[in-house]
PDB file of N, CA and C in Angstrom:
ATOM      1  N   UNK A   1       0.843  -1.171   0.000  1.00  0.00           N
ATOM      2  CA  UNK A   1       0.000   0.000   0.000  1.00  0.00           C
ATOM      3  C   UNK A   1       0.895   1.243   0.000  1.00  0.00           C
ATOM      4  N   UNK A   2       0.474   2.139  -0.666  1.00  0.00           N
ATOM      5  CA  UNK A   2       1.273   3.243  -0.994  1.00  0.00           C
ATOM      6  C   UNK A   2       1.053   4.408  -0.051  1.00  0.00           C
ATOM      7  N   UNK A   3       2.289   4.733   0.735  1.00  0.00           N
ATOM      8  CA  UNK A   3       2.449   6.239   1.599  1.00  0.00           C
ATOM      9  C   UNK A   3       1.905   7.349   1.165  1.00  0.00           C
ATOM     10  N   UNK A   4       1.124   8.164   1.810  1.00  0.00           N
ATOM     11  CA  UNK A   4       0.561   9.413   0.940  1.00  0.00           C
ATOM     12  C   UNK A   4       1.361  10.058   2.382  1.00  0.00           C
ATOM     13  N   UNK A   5       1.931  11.452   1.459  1.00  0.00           N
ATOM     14  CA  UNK A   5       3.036  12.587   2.477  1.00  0.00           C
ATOM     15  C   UNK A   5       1.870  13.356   2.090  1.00  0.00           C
ATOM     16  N   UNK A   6       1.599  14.300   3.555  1.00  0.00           N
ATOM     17  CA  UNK A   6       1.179  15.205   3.337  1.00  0.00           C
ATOM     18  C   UNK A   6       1.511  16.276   2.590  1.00  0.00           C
ATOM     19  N   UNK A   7       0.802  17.082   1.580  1.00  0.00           N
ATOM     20  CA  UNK A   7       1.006  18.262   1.338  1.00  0.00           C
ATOM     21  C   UNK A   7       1.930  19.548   2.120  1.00  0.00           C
ATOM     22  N   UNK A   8       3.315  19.903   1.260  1.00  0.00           N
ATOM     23  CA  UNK A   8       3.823  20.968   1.964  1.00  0.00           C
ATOM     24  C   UNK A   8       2.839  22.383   1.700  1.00  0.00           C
ATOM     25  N   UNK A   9       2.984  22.755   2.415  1.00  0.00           N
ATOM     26  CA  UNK A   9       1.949  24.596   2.501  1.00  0.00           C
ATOM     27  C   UNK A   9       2.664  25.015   1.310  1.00  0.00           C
ATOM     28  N   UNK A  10       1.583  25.764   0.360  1.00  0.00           N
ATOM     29  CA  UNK A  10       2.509  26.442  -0.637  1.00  0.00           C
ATOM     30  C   UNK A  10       2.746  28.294  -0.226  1.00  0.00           C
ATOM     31  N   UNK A  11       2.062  28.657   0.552  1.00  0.00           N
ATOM     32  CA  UNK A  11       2.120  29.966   1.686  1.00  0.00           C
ATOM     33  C   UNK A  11       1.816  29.667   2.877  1.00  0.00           C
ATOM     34  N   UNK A  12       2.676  30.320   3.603  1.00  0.00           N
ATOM     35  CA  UNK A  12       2.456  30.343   5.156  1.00  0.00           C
ATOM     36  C   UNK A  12       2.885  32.061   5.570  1.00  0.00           C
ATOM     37  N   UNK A  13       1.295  32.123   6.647  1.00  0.00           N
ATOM     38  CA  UNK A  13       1.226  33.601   7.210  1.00  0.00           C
ATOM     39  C   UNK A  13       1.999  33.764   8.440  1.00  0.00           C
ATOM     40  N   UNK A  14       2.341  34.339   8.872  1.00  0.00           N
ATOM     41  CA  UNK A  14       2.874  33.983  10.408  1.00  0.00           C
ATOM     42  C   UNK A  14       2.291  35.627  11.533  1.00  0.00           C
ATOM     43  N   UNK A  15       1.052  35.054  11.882  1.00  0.00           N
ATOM     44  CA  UNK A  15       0.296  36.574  12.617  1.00  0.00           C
ATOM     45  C   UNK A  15       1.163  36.661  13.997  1.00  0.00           C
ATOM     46  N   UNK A  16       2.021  37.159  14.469  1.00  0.00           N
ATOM     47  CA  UNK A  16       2.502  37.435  15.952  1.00  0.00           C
ATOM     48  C   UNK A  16       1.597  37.754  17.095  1.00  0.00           C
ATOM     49  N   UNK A  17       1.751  36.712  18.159  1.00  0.00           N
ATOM     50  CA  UNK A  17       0.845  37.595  18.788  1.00  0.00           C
ATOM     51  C   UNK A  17       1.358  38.653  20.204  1.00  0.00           C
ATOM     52  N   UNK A  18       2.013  39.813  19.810  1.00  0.00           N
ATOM     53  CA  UNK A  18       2.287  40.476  20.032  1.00  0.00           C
ATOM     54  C   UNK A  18       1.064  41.237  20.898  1.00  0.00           C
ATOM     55  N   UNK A  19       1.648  42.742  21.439  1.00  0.00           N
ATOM     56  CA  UNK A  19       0.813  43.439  22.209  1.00  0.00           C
ATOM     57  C   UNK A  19      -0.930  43.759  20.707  1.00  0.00           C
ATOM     58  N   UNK A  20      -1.705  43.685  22.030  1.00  0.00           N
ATOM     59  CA  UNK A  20      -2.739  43.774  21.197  1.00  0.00           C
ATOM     60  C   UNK A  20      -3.480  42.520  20.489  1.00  0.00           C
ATOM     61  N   UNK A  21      -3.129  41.417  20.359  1.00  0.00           N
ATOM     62  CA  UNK A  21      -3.273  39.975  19.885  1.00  0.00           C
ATOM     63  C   UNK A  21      -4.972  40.177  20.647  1.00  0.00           C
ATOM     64  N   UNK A  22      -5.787  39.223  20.226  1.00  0.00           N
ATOM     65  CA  UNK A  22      -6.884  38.984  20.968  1.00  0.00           C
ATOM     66  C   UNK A  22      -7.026  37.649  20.107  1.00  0.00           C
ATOM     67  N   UNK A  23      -8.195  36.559  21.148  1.00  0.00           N
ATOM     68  CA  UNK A  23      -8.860  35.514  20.594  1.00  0.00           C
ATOM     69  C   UNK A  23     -10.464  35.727  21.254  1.00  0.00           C
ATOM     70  N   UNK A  24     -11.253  35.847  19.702  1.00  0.00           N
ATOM     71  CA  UNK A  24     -12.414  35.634  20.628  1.00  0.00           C
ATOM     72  C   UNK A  24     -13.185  34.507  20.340  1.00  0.00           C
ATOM     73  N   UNK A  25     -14.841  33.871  21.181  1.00  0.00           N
ATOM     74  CA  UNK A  25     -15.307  33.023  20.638  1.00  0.00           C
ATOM     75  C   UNK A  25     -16.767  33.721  20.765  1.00  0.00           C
ATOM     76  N   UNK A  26     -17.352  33.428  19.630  1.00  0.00           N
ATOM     77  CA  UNK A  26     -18.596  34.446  19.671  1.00  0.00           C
ATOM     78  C   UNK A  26     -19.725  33.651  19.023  1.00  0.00           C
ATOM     79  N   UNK A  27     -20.790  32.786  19.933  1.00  0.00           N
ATOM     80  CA  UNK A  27     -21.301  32.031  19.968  1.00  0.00           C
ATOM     81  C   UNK A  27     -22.972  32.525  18.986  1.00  0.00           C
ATOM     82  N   UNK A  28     -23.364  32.603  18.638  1.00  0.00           N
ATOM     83  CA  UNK A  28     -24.663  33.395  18.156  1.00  0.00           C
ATOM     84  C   UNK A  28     -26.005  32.496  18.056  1.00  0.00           C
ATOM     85  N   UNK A  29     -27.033  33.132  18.309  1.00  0.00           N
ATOM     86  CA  UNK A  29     -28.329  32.354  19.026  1.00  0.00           C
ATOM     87  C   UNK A  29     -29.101  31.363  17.169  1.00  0.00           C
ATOM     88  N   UNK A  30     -29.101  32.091  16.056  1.00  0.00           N
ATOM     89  CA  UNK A  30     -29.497  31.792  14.690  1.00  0.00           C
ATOM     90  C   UNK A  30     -28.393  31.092  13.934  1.00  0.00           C
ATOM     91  N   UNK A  31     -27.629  31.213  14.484  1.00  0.00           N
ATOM     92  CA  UNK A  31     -26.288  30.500  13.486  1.00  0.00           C
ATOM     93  C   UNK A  31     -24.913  30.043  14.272  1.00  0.00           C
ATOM     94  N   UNK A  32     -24.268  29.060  13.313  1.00  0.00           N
ATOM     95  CA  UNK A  32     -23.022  28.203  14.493  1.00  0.00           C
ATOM     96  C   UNK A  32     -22.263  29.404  14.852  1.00  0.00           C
ATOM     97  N   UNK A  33     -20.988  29.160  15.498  1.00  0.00           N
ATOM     98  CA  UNK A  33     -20.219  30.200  16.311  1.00  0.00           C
ATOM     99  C   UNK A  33     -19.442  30.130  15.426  1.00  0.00           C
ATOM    100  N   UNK A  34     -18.788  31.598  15.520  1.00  0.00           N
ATOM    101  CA  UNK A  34     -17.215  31.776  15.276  1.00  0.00           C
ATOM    102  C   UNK A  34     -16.098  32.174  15.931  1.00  0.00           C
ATOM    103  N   UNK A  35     -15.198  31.460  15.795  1.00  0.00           N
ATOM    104  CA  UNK A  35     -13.483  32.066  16.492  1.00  0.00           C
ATOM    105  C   UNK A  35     -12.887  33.149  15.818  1.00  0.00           C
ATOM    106  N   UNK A  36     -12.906  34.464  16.357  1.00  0.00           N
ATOM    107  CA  UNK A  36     -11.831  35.283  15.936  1.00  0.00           C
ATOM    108  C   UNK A  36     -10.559  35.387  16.241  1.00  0.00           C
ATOM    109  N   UNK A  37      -9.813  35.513  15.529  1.00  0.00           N
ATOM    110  CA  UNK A  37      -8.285  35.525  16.147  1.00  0.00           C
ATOM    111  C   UNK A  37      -7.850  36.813  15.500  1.00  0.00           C
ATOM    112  N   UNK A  38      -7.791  37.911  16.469  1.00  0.00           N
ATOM    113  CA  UNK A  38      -7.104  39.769  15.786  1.00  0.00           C
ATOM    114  C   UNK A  38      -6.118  39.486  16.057  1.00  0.00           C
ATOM    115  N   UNK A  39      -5.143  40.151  14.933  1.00  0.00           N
ATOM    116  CA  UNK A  39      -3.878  40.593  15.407  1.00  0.00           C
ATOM    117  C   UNK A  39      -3.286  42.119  14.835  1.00  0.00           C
ATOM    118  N   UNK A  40      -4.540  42.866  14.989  1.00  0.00           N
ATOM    119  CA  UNK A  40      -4.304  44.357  14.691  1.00  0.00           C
ATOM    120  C   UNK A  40      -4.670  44.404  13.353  1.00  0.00           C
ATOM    121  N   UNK A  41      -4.111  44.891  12.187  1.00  0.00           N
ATOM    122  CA  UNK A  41      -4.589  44.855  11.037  1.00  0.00           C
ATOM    123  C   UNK A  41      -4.802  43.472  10.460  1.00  0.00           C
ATOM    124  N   UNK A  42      -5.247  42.606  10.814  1.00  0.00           N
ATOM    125  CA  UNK A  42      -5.259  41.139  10.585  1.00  0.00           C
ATOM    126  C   UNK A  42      -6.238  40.822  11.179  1.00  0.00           C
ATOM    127  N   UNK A  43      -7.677  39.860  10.752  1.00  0.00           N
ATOM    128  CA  UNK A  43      -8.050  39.249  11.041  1.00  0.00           C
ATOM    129  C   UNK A  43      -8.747  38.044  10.959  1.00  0.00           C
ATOM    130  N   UNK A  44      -8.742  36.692  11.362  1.00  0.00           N
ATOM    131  CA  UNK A  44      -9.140  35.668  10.877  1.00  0.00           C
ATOM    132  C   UNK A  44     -10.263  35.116  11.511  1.00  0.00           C
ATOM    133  N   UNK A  45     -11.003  34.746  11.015  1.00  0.00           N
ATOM    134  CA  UNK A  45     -12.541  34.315  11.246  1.00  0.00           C
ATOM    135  C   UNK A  45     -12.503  32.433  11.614  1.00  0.00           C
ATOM    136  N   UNK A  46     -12.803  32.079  12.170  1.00  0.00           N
ATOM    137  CA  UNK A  46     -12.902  30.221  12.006  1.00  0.00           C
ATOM    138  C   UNK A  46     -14.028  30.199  11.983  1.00  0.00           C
ATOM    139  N   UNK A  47     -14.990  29.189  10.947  1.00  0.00           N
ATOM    140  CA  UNK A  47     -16.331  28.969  11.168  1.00  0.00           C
ATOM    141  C   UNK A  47     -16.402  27.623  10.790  1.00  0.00           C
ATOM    142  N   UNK A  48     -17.782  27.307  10.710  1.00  0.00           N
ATOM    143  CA  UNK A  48     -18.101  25.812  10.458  1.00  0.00           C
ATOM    144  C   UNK A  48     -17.917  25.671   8.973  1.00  0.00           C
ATOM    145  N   UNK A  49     -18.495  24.629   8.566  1.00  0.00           N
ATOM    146  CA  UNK A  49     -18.614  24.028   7.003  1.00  0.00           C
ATOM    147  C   UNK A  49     -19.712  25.107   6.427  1.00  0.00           C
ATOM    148  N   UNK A  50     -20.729  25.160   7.171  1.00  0.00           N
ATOM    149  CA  UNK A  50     -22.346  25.822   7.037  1.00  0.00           C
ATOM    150  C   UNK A  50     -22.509  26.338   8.160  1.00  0.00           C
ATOM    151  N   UNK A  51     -23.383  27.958   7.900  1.00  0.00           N
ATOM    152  CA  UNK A  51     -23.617  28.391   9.075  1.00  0.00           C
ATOM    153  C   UNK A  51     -24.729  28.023   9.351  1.00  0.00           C
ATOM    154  N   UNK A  52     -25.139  27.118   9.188  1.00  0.00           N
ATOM    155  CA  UNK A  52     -26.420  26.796  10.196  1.00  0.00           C
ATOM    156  C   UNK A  52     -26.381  25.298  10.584  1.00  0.00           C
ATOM    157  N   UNK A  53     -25.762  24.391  10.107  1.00  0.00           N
ATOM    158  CA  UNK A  53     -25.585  22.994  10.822  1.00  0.00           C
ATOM    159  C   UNK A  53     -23.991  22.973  10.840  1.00  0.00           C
ATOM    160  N   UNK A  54     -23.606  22.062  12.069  1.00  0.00           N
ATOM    161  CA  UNK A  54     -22.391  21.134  12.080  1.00  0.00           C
ATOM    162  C   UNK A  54     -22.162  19.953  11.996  1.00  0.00           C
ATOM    163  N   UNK A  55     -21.169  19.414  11.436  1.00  0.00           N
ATOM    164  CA  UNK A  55     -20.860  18.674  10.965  1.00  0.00           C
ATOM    165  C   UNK A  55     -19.985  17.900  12.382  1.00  0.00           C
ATOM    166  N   UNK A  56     -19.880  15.984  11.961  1.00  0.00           N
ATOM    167  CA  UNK A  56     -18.783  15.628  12.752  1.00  0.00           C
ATOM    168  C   UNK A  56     -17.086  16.110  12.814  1.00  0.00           C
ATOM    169  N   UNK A  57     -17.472  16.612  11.191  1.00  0.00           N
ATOM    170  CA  UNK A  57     -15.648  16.994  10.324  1.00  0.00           C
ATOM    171  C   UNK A  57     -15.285  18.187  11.575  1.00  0.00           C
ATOM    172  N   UNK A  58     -16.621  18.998  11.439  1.00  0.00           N
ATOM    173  CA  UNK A  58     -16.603  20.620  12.483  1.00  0.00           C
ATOM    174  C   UNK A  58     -15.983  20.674  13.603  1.00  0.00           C
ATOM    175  N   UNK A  59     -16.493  19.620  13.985  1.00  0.00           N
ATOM    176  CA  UNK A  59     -16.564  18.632  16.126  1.00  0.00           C
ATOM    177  C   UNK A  59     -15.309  18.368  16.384  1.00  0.00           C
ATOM    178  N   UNK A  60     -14.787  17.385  14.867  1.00  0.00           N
ATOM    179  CA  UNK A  60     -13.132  16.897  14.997  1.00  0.00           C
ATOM    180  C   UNK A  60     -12.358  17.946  14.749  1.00  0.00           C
ATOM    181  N   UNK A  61     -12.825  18.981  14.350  1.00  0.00           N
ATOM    182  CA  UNK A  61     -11.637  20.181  13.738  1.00  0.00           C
ATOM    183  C   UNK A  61     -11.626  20.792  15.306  1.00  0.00           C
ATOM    184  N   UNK A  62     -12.583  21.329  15.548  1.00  0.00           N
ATOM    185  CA  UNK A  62     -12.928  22.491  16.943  1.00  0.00           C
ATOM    186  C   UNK A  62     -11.994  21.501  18.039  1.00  0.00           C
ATOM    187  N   UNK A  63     -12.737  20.208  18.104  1.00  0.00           N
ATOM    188  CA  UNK A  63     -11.332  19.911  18.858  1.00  0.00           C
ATOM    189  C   UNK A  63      -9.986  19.707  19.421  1.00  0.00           C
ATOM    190  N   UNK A  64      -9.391  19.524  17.644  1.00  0.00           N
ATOM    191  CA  UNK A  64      -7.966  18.997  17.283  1.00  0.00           C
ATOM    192  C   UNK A  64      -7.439  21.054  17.321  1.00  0.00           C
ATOM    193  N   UNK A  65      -7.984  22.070  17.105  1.00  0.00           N
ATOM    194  CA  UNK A  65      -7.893  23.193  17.269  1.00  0.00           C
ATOM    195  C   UNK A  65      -7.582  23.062  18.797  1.00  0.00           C
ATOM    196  N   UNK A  66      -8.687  23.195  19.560  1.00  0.00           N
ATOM    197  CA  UNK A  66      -8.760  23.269  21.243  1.00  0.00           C
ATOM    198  C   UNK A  66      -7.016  22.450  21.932  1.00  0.00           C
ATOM    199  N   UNK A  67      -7.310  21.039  21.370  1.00  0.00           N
ATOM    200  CA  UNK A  67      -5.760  20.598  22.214  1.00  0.00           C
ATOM    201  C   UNK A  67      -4.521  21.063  21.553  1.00  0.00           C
ATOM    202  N   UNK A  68      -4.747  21.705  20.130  1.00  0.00           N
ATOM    203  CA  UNK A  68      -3.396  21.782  19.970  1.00  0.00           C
ATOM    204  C   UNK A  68      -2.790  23.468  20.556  1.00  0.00           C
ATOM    205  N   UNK A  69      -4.062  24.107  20.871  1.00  0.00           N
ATOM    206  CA  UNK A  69      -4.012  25.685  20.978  1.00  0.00           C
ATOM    207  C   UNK A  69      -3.382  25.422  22.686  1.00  0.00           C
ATOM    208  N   UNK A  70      -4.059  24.547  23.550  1.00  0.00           N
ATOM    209  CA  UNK A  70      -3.592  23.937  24.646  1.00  0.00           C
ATOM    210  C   UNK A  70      -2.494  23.701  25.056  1.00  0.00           C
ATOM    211  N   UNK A  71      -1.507  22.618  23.935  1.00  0.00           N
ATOM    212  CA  UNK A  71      -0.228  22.637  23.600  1.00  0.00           C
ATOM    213  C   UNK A  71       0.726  23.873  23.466  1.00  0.00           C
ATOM    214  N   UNK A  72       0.166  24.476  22.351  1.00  0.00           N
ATOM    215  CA  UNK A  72       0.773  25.706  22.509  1.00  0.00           C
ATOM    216  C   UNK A  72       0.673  26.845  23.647  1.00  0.00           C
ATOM    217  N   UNK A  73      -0.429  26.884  24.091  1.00  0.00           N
ATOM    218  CA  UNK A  73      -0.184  27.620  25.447  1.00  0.00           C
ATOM    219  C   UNK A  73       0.730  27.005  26.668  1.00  0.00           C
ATOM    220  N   UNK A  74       0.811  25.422  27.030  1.00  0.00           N
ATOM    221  CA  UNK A  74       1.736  25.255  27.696  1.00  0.00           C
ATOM    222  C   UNK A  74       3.170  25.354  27.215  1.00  0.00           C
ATOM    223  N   UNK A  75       3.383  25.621  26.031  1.00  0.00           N
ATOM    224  CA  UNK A  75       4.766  25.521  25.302  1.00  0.00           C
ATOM    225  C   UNK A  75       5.124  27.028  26.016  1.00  0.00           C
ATOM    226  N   UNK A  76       4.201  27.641  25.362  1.00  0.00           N
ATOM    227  CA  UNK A  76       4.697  29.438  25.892  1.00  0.00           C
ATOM    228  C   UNK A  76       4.731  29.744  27.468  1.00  0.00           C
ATOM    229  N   UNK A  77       3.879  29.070  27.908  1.00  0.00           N
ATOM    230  CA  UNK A  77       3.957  29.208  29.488  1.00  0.00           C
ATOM    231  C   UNK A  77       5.363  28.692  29.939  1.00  0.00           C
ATOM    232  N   UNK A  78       5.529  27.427  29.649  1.00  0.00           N
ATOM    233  CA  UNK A  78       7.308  27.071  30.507  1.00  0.00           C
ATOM    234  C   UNK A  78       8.050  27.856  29.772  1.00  0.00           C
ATOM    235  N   UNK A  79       8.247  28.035  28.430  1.00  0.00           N
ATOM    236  CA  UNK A  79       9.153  29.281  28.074  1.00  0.00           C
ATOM    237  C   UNK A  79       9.371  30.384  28.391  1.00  0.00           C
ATOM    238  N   UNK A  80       7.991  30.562  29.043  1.00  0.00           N
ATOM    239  CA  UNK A  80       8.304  32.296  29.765  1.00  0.00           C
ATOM    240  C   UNK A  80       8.668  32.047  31.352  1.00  0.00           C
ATOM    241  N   UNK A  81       8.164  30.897  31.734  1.00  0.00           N
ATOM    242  CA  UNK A  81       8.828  30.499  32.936  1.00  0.00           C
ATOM    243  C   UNK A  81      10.067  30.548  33.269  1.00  0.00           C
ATOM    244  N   UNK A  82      11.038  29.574  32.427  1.00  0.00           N
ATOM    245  CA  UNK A  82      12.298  29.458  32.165  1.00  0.00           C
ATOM    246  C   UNK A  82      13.257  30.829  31.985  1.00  0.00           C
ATOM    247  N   UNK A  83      12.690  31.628  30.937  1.00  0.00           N
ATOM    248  CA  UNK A  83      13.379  32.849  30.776  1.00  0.00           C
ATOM    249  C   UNK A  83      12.914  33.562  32.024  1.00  0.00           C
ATOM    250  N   UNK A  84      11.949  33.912  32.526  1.00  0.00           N
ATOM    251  CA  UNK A  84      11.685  34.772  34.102  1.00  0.00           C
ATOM    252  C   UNK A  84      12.835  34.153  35.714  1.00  0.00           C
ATOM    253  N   UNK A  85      12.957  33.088  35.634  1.00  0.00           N
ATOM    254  CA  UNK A  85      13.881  32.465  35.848  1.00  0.00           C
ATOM    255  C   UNK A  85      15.242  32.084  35.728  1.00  0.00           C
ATOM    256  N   UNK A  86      15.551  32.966  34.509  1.00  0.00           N
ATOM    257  CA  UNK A  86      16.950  32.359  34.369  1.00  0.00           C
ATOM    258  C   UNK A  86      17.388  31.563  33.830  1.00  0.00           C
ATOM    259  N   UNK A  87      16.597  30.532  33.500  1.00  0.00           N
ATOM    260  CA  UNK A  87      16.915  28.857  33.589  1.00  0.00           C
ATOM    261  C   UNK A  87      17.748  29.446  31.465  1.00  0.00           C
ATOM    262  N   UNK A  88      17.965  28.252  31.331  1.00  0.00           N
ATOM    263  CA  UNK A  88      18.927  28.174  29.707  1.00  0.00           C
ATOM    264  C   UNK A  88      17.450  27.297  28.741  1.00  0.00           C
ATOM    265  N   UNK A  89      17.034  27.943  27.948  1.00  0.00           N
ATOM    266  CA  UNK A  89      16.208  27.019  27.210  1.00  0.00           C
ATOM    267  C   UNK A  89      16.729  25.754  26.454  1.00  0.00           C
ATOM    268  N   UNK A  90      16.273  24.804  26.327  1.00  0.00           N
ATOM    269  CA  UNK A  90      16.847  23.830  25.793  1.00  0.00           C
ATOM    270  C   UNK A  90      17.441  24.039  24.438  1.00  0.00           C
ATOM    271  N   UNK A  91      18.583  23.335  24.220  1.00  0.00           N
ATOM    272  CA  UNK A  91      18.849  23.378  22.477  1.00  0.00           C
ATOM    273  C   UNK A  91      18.178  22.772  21.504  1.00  0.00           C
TER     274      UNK A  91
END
């Protein structure tokens, strides 16, 4: 059976989240929710497939979003730990 490699990105954005960064989640009573993510003149919207039903694809995305955003917040947390500290970041 034959290996399928994922697709390399043919652009990648890189938004900083610098002073001013915000994430919001903005749930609405007629239609699914959306995630905003500002980063000053930048902004990105996350929504479903359809705004009015979700999907399982939606459920597995919102999630695999949630733990990996998780991940990354503990990544930045011991990093700022480490540097407030002193400590040497790993190589």
């Amino acid at each position: 059976m034959p290996r399928h490699r994922r697709r390399r990105a043919s652009s990648v954005i890189n938004l900083n989240t610098g002073h001013g960064a915000k994430a919001g989640n903005h749930p609405y009573p007629a239609r699914t929710p959306v995630l905003m993510l500002d980063f000053g003149a930048t902004s990105v919207l996350v929504t479903t497939t359809a705004s009015d039903t979700v999907t399982a694809s939606d459920v597995d995305f919102a999630r695999e979003l949630a733990s990996e955003a998780h991940a990354f917040a503990v990544s930045v947390e011991r990093m700022f730990l480490r540097s407030s500290t002193g400590e040497d970041a790993p190589a």
